[in-house]
C-alpha atoms as a PDB file:
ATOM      1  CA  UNK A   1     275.618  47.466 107.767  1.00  0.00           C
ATOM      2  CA  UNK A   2     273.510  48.946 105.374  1.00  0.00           C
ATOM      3  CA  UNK A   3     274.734  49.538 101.837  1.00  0.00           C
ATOM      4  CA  UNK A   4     272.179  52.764 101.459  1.00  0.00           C
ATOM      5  CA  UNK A   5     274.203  54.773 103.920  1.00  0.00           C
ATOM      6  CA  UNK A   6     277.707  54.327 102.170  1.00  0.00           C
ATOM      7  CA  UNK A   7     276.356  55.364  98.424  1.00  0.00           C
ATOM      8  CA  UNK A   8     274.666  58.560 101.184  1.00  0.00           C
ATOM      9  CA  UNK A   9     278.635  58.618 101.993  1.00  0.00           C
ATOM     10  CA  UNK A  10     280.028  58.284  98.369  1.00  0.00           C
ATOM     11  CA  UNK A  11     276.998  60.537  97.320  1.00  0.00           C
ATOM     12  CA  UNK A  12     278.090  63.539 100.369  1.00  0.00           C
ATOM     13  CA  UNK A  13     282.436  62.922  99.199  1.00  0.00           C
ATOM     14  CA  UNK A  14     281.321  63.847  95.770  1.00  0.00           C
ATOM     15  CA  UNK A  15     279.092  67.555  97.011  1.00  0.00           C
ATOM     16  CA  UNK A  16     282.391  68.221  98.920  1.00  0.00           C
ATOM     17  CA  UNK A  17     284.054  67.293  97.956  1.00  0.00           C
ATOM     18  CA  UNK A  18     322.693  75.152 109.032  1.00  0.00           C
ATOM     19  CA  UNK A  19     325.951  74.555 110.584  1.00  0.00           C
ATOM     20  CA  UNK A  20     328.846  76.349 112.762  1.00  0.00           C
ATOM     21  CA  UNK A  21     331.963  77.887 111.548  1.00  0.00           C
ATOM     22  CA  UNK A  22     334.904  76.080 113.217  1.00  0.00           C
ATOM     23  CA  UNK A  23     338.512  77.609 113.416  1.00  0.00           C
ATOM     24  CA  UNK A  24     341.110  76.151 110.953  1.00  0.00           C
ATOM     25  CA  UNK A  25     343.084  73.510 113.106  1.00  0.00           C
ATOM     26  CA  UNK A  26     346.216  71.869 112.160  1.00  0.00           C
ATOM     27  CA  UNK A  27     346.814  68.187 111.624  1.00  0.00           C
ATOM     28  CA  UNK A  28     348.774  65.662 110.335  1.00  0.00           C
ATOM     29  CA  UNK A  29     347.574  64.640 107.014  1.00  0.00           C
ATOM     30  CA  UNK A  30     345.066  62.080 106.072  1.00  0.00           C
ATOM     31  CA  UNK A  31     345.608  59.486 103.084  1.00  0.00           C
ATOM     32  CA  UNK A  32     342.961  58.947 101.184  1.00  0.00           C
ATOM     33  CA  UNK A  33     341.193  56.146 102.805  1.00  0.00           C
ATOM     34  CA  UNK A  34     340.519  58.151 105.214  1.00  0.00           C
ATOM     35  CA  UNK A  35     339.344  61.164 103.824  1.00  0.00           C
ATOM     36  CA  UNK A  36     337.037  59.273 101.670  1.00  0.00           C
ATOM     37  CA  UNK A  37     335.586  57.352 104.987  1.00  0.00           C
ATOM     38  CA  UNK A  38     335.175  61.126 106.933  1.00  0.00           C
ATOM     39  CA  UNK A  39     332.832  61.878 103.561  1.00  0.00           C
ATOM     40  CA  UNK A  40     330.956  58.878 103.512  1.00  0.00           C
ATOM     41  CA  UNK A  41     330.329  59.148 107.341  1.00  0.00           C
ATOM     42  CA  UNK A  42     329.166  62.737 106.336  1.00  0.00           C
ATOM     43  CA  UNK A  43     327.046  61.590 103.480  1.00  0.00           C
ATOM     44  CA  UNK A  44     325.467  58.608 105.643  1.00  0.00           C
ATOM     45  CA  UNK A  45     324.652  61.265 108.503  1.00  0.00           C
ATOM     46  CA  UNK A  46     322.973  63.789 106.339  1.00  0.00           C
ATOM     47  CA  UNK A  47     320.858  60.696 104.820  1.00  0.00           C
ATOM     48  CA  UNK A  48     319.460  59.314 108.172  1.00  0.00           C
ATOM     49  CA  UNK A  49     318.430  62.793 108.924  1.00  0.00           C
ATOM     50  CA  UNK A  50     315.603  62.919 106.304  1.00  0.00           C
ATOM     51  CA  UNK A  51     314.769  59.403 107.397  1.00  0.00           C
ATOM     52  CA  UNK A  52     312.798  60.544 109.916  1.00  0.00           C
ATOM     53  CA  UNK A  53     310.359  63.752 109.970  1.00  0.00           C
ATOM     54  CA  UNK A  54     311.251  66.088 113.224  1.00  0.00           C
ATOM     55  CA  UNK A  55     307.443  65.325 114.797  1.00  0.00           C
ATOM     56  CA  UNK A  56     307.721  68.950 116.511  1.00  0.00           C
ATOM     57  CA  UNK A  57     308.654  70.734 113.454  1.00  0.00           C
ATOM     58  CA  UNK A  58     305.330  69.900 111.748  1.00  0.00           C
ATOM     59  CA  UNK A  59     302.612  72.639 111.845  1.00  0.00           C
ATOM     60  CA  UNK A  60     298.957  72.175 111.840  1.00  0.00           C
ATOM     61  CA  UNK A  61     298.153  73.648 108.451  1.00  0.00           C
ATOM     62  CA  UNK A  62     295.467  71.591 106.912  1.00  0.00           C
ATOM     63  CA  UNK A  63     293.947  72.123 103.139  1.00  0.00           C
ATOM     64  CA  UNK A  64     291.951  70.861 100.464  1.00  0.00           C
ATOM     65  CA  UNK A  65     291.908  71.091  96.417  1.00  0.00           C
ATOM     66  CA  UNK A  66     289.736  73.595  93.883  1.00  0.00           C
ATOM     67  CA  UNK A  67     287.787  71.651  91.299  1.00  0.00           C
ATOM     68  CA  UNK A  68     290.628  72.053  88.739  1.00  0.00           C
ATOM     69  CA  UNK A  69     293.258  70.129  90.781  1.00  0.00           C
ATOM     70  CA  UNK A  70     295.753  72.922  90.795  1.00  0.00           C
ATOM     71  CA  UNK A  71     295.014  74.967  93.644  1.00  0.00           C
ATOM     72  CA  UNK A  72     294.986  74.758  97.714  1.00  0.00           C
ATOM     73  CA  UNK A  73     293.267  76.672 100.257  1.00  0.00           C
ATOM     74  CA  UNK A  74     293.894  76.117 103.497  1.00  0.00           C
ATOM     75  CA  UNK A  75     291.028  75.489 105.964  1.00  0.00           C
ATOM     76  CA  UNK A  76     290.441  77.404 109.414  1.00  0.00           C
ATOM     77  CA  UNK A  77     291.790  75.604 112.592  1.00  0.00           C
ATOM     78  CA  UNK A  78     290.301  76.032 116.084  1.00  0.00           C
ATOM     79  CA  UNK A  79     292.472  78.757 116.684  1.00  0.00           C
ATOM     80  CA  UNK A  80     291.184  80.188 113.798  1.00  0.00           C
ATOM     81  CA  UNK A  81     292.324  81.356 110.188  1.00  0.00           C
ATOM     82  CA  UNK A  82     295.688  82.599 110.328  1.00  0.00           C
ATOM     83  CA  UNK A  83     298.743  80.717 109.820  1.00  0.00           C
ATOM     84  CA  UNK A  84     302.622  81.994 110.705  1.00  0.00           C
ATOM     85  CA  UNK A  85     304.618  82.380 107.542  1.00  0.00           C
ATOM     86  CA  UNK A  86     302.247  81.090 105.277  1.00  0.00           C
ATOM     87  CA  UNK A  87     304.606  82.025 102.640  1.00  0.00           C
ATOM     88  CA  UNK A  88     307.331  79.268 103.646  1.00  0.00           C
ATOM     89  CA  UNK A  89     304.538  76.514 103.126  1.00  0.00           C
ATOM     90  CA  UNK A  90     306.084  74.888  99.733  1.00  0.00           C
ATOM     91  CA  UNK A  91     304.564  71.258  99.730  1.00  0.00           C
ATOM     92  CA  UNK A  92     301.091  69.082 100.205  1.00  0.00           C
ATOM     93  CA  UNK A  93     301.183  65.511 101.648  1.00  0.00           C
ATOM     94  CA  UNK A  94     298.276  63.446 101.138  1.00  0.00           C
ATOM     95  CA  UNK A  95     296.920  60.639  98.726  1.00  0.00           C
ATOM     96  CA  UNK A  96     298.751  57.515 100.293  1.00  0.00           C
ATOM     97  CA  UNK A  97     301.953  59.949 100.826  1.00  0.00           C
ATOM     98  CA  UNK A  98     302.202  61.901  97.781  1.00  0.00           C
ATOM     99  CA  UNK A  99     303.979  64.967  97.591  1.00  0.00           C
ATOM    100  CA  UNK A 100     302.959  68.185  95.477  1.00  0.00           C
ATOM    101  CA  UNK A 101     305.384  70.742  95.584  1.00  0.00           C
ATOM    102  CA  UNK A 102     303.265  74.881  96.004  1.00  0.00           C
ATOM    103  CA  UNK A 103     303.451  78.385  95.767  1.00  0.00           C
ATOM    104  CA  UNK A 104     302.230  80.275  97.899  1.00  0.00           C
ATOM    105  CA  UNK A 105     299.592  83.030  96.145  1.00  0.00           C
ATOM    106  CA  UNK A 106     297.825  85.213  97.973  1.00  0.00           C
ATOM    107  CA  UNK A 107     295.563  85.728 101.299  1.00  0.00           C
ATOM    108  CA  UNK A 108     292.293  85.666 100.192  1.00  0.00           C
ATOM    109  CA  UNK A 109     289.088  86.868 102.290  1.00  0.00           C
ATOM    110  CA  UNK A 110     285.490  85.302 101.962  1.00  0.00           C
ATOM    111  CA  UNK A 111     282.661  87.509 100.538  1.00  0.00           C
ATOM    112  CA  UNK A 112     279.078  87.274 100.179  1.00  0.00           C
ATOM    113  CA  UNK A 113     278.712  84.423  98.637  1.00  0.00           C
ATOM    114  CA  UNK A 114     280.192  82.010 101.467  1.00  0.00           C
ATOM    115  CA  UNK A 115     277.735  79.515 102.612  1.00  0.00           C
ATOM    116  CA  UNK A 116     280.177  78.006 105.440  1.00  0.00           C
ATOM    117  CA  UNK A 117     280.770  74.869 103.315  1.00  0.00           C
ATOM    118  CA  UNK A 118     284.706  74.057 103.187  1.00  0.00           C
ATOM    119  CA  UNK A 119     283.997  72.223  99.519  1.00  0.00           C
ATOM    120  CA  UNK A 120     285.551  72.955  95.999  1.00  0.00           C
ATOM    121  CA  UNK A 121     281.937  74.213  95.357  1.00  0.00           C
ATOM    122  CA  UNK A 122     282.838  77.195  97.902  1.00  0.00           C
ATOM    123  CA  UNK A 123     286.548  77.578  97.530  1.00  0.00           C
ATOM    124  CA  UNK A 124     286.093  80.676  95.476  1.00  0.00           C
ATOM    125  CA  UNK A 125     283.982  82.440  98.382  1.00  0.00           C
ATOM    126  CA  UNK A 126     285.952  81.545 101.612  1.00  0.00           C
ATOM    127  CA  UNK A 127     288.666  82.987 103.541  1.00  0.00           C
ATOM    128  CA  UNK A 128     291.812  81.109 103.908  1.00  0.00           C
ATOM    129  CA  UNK A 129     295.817  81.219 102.124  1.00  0.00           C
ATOM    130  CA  UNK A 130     295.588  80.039  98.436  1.00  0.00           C
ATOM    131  CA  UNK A 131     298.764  78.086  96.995  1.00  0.00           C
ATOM    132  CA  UNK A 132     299.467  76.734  93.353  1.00  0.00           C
ATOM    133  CA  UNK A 133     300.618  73.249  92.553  1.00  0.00           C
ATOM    134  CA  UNK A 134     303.565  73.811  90.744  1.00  0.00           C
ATOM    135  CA  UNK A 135     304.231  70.418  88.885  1.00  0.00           C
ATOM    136  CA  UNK A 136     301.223  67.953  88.818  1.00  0.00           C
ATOM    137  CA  UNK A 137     297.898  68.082  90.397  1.00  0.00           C
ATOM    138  CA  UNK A 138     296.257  67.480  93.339  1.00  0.00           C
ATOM    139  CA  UNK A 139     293.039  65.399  93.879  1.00  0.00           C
ATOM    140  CA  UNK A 140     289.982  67.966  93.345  1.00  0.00           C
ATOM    141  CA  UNK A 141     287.999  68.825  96.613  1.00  0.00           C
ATOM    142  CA  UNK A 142     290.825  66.164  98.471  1.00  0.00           C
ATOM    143  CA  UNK A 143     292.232  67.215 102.286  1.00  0.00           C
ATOM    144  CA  UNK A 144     296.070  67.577 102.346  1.00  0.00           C
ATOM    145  CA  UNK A 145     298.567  68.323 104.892  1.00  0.00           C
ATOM    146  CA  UNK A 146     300.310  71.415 104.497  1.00  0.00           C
ATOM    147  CA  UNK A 147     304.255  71.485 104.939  1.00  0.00           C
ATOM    148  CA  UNK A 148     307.886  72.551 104.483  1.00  0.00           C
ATOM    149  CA  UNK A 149     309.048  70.071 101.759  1.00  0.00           C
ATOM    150  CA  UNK A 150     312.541  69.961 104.118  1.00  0.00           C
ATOM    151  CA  UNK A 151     310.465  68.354 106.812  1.00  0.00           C
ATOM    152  CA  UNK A 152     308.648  65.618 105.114  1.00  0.00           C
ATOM    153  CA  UNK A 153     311.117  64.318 102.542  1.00  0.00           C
ATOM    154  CA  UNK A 154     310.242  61.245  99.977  1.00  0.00           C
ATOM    155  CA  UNK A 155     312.849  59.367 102.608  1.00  0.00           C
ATOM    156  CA  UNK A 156     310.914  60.138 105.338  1.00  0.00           C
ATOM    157  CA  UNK A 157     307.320  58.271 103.872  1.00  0.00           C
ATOM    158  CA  UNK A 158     306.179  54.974 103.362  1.00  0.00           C
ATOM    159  CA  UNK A 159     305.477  54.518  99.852  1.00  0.00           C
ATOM    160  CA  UNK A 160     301.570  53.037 100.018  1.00  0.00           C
ATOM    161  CA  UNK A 161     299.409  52.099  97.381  1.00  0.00           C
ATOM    162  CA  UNK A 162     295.430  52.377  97.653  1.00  0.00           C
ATOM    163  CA  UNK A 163     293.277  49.470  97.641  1.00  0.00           C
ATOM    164  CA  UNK A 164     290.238  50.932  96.714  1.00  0.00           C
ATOM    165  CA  UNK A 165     287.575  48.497  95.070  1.00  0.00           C
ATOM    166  CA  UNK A 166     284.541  49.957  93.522  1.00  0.00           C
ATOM    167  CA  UNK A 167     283.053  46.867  93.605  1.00  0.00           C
ATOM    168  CA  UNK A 168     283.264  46.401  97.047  1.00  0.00           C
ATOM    169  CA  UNK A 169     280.310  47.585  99.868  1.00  0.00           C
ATOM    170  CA  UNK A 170     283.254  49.118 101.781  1.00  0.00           C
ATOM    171  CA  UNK A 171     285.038  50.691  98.788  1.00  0.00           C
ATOM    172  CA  UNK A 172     288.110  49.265  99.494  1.00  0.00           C
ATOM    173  CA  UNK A 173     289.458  45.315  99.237  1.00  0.00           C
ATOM    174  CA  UNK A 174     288.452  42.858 102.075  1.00  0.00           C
ATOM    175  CA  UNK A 175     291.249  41.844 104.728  1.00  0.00           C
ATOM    176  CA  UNK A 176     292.745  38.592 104.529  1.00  0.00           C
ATOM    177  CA  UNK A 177     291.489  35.946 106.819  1.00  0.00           C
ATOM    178  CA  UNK A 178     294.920  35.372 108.740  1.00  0.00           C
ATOM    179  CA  UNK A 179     294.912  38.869 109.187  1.00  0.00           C
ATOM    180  CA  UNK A 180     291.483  39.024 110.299  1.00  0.00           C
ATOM    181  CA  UNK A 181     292.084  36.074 112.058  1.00  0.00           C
ATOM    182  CA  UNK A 182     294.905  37.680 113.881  1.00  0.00           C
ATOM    183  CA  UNK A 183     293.001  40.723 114.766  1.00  0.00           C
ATOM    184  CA  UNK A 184     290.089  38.764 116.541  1.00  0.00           C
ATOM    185  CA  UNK A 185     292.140  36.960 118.597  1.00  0.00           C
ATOM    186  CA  UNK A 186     294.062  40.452 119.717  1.00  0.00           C
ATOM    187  CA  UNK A 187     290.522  41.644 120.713  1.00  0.00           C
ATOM    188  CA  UNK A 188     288.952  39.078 121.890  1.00  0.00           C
ATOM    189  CA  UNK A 189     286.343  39.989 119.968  1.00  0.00           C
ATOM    190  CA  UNK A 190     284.905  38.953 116.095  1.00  0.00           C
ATOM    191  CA  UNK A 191     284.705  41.474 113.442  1.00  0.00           C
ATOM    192  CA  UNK A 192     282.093  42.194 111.412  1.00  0.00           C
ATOM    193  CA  UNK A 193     283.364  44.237 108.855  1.00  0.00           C
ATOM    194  CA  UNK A 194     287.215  44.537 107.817  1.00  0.00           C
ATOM    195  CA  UNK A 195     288.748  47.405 105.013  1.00  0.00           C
ATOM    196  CA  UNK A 196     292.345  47.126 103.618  1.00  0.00           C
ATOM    197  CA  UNK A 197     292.760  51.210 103.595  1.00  0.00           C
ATOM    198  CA  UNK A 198     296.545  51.065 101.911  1.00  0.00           C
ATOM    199  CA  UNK A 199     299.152  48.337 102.096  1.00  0.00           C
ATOM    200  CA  UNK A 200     302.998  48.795 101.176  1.00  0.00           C
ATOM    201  CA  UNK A 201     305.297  46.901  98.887  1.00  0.00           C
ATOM    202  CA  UNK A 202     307.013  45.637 102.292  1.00  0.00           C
ATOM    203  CA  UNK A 203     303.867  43.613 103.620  1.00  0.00           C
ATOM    204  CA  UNK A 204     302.642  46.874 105.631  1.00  0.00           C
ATOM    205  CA  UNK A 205     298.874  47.201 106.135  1.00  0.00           C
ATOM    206  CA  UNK A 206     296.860  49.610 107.136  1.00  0.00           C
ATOM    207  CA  UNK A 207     293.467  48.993 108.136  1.00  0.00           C
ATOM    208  CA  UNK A 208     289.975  49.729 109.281  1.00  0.00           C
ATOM    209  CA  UNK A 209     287.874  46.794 111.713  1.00  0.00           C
ATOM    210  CA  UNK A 210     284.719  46.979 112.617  1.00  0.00           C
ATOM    211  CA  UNK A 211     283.890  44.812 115.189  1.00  0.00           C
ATOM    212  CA  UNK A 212     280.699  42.940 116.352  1.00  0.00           C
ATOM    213  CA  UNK A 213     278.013  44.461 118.481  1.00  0.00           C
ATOM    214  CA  UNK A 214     278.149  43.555 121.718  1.00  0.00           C
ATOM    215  CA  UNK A 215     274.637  44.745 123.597  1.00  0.00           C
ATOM    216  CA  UNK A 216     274.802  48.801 123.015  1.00  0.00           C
ATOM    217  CA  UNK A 217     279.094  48.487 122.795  1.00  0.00           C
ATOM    218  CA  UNK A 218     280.169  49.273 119.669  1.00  0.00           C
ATOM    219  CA  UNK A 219     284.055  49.334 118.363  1.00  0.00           C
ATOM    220  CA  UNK A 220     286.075  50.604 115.221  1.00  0.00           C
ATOM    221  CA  UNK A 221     289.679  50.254 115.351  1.00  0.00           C
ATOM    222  CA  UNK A 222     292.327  51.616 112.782  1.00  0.00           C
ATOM    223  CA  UNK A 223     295.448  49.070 112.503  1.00  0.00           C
ATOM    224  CA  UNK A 224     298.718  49.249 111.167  1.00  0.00           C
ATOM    225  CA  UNK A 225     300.066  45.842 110.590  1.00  0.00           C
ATOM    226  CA  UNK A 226     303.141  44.894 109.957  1.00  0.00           C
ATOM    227  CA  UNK A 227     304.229  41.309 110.787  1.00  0.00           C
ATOM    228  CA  UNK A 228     304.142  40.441 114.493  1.00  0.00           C
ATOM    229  CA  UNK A 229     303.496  44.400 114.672  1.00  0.00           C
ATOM    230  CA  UNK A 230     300.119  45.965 115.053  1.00  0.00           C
ATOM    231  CA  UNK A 231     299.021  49.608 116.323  1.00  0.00           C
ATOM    232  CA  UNK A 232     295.879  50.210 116.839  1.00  0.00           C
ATOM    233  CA  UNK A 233     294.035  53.506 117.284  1.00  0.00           C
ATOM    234  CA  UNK A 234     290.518  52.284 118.857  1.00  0.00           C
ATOM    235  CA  UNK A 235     287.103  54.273 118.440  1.00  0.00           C
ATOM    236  CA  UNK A 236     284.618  52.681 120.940  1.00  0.00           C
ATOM    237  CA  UNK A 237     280.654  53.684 120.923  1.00  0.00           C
ATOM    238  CA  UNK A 238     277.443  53.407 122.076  1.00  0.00           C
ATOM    239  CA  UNK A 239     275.139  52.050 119.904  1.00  0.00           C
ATOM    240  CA  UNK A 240     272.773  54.439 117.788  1.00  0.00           C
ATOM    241  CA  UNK A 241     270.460  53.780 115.087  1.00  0.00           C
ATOM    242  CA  UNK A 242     271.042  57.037 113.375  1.00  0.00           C
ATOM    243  CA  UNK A 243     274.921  58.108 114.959  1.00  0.00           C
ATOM    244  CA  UNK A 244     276.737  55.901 116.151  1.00  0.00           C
ATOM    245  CA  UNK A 245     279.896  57.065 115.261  1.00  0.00           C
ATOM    246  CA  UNK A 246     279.460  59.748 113.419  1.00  0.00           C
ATOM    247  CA  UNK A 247     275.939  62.433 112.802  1.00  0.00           C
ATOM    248  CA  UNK A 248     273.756  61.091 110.802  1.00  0.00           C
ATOM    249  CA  UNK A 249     276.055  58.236 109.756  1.00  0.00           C
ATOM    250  CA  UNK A 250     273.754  55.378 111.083  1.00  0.00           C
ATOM    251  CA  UNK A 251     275.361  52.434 112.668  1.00  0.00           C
ATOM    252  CA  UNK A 252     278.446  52.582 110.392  1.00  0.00           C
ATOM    253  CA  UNK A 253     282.058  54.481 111.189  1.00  0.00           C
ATOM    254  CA  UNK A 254     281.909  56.577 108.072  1.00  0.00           C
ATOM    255  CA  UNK A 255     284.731  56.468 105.017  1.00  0.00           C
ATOM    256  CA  UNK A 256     288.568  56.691 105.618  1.00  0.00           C
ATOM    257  CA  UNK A 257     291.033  57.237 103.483  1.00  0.00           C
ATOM    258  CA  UNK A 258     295.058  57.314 104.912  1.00  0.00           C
ATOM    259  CA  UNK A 259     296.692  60.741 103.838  1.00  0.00           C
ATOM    260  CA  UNK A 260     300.488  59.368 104.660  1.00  0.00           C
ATOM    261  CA  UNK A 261     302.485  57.068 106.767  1.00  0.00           C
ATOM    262  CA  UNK A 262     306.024  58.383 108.014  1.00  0.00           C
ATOM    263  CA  UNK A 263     308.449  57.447 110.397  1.00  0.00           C
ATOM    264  CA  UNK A 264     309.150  59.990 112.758  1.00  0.00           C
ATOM    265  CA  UNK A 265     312.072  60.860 115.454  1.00  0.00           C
ATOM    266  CA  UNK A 266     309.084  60.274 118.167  1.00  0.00           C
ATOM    267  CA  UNK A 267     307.217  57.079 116.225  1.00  0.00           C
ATOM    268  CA  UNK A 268     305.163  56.102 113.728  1.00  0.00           C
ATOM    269  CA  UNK A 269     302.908  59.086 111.997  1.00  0.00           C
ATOM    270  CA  UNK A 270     299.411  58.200 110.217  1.00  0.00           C
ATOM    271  CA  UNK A 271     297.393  61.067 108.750  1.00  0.00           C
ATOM    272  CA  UNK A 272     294.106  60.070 108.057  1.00  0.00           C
ATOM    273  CA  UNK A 273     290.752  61.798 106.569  1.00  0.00           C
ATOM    274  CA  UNK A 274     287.644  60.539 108.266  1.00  0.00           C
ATOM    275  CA  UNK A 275     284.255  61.425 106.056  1.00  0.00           C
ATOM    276  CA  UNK A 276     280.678  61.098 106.927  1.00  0.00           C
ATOM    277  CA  UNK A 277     277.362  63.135 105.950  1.00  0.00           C
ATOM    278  CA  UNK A 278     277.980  66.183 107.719  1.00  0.00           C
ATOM    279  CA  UNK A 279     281.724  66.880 107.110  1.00  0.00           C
ATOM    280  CA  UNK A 280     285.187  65.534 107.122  1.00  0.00           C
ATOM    281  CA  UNK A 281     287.878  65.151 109.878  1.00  0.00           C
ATOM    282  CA  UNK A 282     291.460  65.512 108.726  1.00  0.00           C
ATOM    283  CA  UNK A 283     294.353  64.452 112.140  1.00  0.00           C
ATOM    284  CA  UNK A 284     297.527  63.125 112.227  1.00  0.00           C
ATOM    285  CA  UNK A 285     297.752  60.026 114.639  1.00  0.00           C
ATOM    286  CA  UNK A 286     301.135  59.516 116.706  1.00  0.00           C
ATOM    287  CA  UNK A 287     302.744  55.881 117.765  1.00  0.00           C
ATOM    288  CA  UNK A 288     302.797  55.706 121.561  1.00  0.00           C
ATOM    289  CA  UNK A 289     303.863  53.288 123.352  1.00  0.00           C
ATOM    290  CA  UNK A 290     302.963  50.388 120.813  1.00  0.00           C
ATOM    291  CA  UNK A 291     298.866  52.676 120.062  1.00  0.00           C
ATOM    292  CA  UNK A 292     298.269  55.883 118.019  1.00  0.00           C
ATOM    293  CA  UNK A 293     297.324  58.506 119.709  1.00  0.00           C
ATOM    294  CA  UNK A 294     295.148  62.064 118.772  1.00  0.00           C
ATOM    295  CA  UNK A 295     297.983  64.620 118.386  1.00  0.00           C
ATOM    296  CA  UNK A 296     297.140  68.832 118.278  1.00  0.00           C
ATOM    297  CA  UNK A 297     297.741  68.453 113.897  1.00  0.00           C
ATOM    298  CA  UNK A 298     294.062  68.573 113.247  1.00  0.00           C
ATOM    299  CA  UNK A 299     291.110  69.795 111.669  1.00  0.00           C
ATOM    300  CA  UNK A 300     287.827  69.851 110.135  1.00  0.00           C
ATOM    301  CA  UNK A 301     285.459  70.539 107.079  1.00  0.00           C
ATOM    302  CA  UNK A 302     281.942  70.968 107.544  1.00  0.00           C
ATOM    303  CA  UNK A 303     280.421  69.598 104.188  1.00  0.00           C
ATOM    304  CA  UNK A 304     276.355  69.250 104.837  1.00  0.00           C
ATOM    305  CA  UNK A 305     274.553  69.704 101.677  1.00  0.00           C
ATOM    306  CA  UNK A 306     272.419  72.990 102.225  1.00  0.00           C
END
């Protein structure tokens, strides 16, 4: 692993960067034991709901942050620009599950002076729905998730911390060597390289392996680890001096950082950002049956410098 290409990588991040009506019955009166138990019941109910995000509810609205922190435009999807009731989009989810609550501004079309470039550097010149941060900031030229804040709730995340290390080749801290330990013996197979991407006050880890070449077979696995618990989303290669994984990225995967962790009525939900030289790749990641899994919330920024 060569430490050249990740200050290229670090170099490339910083250029870019409702309910029913029932009819009145009559009953025989309750005391208050159990009146009070019917209202707890009530309150408990209404608190598991926004334990877990509806995973069909989310939308595949995708955007990144202006150079002052306070805006959000949201970046073009496969199926192109335009997004249903952009309007009712009120909150960002990204940074290790932090929540920005937005207002929705304005359409705004590209002119001129657009160069292609989803960056901070172009946000002024391309098309796409601008929002406002309405209390706090947002991470300048940083990918968010776009949604309604009453389907992601604060319940609904895993509160994560970063453990990014400046010090570090990786960027981030070095796995532990039970962990890592673990992990090999999973595989089958030693790694080479090992970043802790976030970790939670409960033990929860999320990380990124890089295994050991074997011939031309290369392997990168994201894990979530939690105990006796580990999901892995696996991203096998072919050997390449200059791409393995990614263009131009060499024989490294390229820098991740996790957006959020939830828990979901259909599993586990990581979103992750996934940078390298020519752009970053922004997806959400489902739990199924005990792996993630590529779901349709995606996108994409293309980043090359000119």
């Amino acid at each position: 692993m060569k430490k050249l290409n990740l200050i290229i990588y670090a170099a490339v991040l910083i250029s870019m960067l409702a309910g029913c009506s029932n009819p009145i019955v009559q009953s025989s009166p309750k005391d208050s034991s159990t009146v009070q138990s019917d209202t707890e019941a009530r309150q408990i109910t209404k608190t598991d709901k926004k334990e877990e995000v509806e995973f069909k509810r989310l939308e595949n609205v995708f955007g990144f942050a202006d150079e002052t922190g306070k805006k959000i435009i949201t970046i073009p999807t496969e199926s192109g620009d335009k997004v249903k009731n952009p309007e009712e989009l009120n909150a960002a989810i990204g940074n290790n599950g932090e929540i920005i609550e937005l207002k929705f501004v304005k359409w705004q079309d590209a002119n001129d002076q657009d160069d292609g470039r989803q960056t901070m550097y172009n946000f002024n010149n391309m098309a796409g729905y601008i929002y406002e941060a309405k209390d706090g900031k947002v991470i300048e030229n940083t990918s968010y998730l776009l949604t309604k804040n009453n389907i992601i709730s604060k319940n609904s995340l895993v509160k994560l911390k970063s453990t990014k290390n400046p010090e570090s080749e990786t960027g981030y801290k070095k796995v532990d060597a039970e962990t890592i330990k673990k992990i090999e013996a999973i595989k089958s197979r030693k790694i080479a390289e090992s970043s802790l991407l976030s970790e939670s006050a409960e033990n929860e880890k999320i990380c990124l392996f890089v295994f050991e070449r074997n011939k031309d077979d290369m392997l990168a696995s994201i894990a979530y680890i939690n105990g006796d618990k580990v999901i892995f989303k696996d991203y096998p290669a072919k050997y390449d001096e200059n791409s393995t994984w990614r263009i131009d990225a060499g024989d490294e995967p390229g820098l991740f950082e996790i957006l959020f962790l939830a828990k979901s009525d259909e599993g586990l939900l990581l979103g992750v950002s996934w940078a390298a030289p020519e752009g970053e790749n922004v997806f959400v990641l489902k739990e199924v049956n005990g792996a993630f899994e590529e779901t349709a919330i995606r996108s994409g920024r293309y980043c090359a410098p000119k």
